[in-house]
C-alpha atoms as a PDB file:
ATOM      1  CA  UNK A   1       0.000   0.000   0.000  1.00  0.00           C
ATOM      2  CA  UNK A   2       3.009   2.585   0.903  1.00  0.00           C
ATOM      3  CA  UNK A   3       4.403   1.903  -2.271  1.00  0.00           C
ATOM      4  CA  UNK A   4       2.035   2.165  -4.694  1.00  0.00           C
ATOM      5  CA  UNK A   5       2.463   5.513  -6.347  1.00  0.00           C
ATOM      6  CA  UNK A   6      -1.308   5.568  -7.818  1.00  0.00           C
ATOM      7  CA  UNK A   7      -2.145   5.879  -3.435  1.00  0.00           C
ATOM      8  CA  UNK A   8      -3.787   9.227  -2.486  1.00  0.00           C
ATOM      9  CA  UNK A   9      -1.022  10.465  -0.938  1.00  0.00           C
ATOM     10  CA  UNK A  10      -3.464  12.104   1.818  1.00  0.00           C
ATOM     11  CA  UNK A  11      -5.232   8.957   2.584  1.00  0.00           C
ATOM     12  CA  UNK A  12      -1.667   7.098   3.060  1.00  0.00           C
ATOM     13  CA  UNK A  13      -0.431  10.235   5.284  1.00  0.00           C
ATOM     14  CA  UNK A  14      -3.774   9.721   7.599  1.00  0.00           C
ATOM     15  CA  UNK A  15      -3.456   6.242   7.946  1.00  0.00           C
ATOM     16  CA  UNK A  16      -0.206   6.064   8.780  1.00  0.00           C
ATOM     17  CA  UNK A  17      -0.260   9.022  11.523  1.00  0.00           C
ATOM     18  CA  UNK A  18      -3.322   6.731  13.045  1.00  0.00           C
ATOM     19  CA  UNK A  19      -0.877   4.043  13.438  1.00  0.00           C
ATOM     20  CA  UNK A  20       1.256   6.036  14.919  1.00  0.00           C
ATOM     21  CA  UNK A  21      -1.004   6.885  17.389  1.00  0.00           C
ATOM     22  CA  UNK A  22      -1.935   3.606  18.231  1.00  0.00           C
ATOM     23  CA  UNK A  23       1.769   2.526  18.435  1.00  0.00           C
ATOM     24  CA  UNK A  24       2.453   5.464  20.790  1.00  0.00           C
ATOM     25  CA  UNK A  25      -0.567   4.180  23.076  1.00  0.00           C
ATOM     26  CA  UNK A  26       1.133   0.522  22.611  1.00  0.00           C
ATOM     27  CA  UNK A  27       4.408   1.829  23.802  1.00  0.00           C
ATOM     28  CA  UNK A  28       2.879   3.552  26.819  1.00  0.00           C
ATOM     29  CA  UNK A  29       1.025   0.212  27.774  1.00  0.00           C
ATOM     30  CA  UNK A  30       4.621  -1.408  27.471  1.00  0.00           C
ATOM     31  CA  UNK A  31       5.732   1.385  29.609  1.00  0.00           C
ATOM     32  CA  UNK A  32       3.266   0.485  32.554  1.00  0.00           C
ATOM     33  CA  UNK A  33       3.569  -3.441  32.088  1.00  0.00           C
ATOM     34  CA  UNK A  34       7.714  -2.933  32.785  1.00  0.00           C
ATOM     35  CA  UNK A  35       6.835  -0.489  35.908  1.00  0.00           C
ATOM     36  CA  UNK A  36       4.522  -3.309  37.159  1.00  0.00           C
ATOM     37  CA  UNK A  37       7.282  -5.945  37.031  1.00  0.00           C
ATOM     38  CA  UNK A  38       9.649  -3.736  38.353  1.00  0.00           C
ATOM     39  CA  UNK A  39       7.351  -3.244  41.523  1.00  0.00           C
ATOM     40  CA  UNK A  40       6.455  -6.780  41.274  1.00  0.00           C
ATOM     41  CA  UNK A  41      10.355  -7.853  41.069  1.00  0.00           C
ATOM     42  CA  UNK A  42       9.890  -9.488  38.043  1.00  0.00           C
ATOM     43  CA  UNK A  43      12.224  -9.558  35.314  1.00  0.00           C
ATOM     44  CA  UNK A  44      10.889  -6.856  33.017  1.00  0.00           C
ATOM     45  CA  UNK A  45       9.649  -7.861  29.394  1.00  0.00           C
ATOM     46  CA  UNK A  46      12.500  -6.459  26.465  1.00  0.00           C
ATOM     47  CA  UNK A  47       9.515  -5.150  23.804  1.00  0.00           C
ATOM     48  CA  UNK A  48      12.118  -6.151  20.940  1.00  0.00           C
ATOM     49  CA  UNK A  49       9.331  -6.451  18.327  1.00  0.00           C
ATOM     50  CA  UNK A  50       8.234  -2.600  19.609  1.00  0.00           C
ATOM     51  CA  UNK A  51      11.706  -1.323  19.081  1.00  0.00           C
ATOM     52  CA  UNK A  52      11.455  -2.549  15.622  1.00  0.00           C
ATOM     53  CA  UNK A  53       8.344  -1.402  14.701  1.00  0.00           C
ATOM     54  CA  UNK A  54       8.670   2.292  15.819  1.00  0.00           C
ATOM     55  CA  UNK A  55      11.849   2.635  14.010  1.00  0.00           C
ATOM     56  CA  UNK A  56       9.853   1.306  10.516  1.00  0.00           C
ATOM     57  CA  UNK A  57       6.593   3.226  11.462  1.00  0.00           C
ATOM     58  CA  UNK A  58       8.461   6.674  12.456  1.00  0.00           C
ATOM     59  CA  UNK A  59      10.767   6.541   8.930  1.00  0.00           C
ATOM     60  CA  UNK A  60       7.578   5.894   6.672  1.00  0.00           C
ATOM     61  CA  UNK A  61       5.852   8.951   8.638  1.00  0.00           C
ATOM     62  CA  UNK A  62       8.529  10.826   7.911  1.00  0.00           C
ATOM     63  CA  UNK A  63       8.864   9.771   4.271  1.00  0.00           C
ATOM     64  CA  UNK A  64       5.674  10.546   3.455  1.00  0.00           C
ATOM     65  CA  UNK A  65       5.012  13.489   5.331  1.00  0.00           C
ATOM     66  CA  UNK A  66       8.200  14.761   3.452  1.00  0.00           C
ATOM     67  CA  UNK A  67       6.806  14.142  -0.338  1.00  0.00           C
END
């Protein structure tokens, strides 16, 4: 879908900042579950997968809030 040049470019940009809105809320959930362990004295979760996303998500905001 991100690469297909015949894409509304203003329907990709909305999408895209929704999902980054919902990963932001994801993060801050992953934020809270870590605190909780911490409290709890449990070894905290590593989020590798979130890591990964956000750095793909944030470059394709960018890139297409850019064009």
């Amino acid at each position: 879908m991100y690469l297909d040049e015949k894409q509304n470019t203003d329907e990709i940009i909305k999408d895209l900042d929704k999902k980054w809105e919902d990963f932001k809320k994801l993060e801050e959930t992953s934020i809270r579950y870590n605190s909780w362990q911490e409290t709890l004295n449990v070894p905290p979760t590593i989020f590798n997968n979130l890591d990964e996303l956000k750095t793909d998500l944030y470059n394709r905001v960018l890139l297409w809030h850019s064009m």
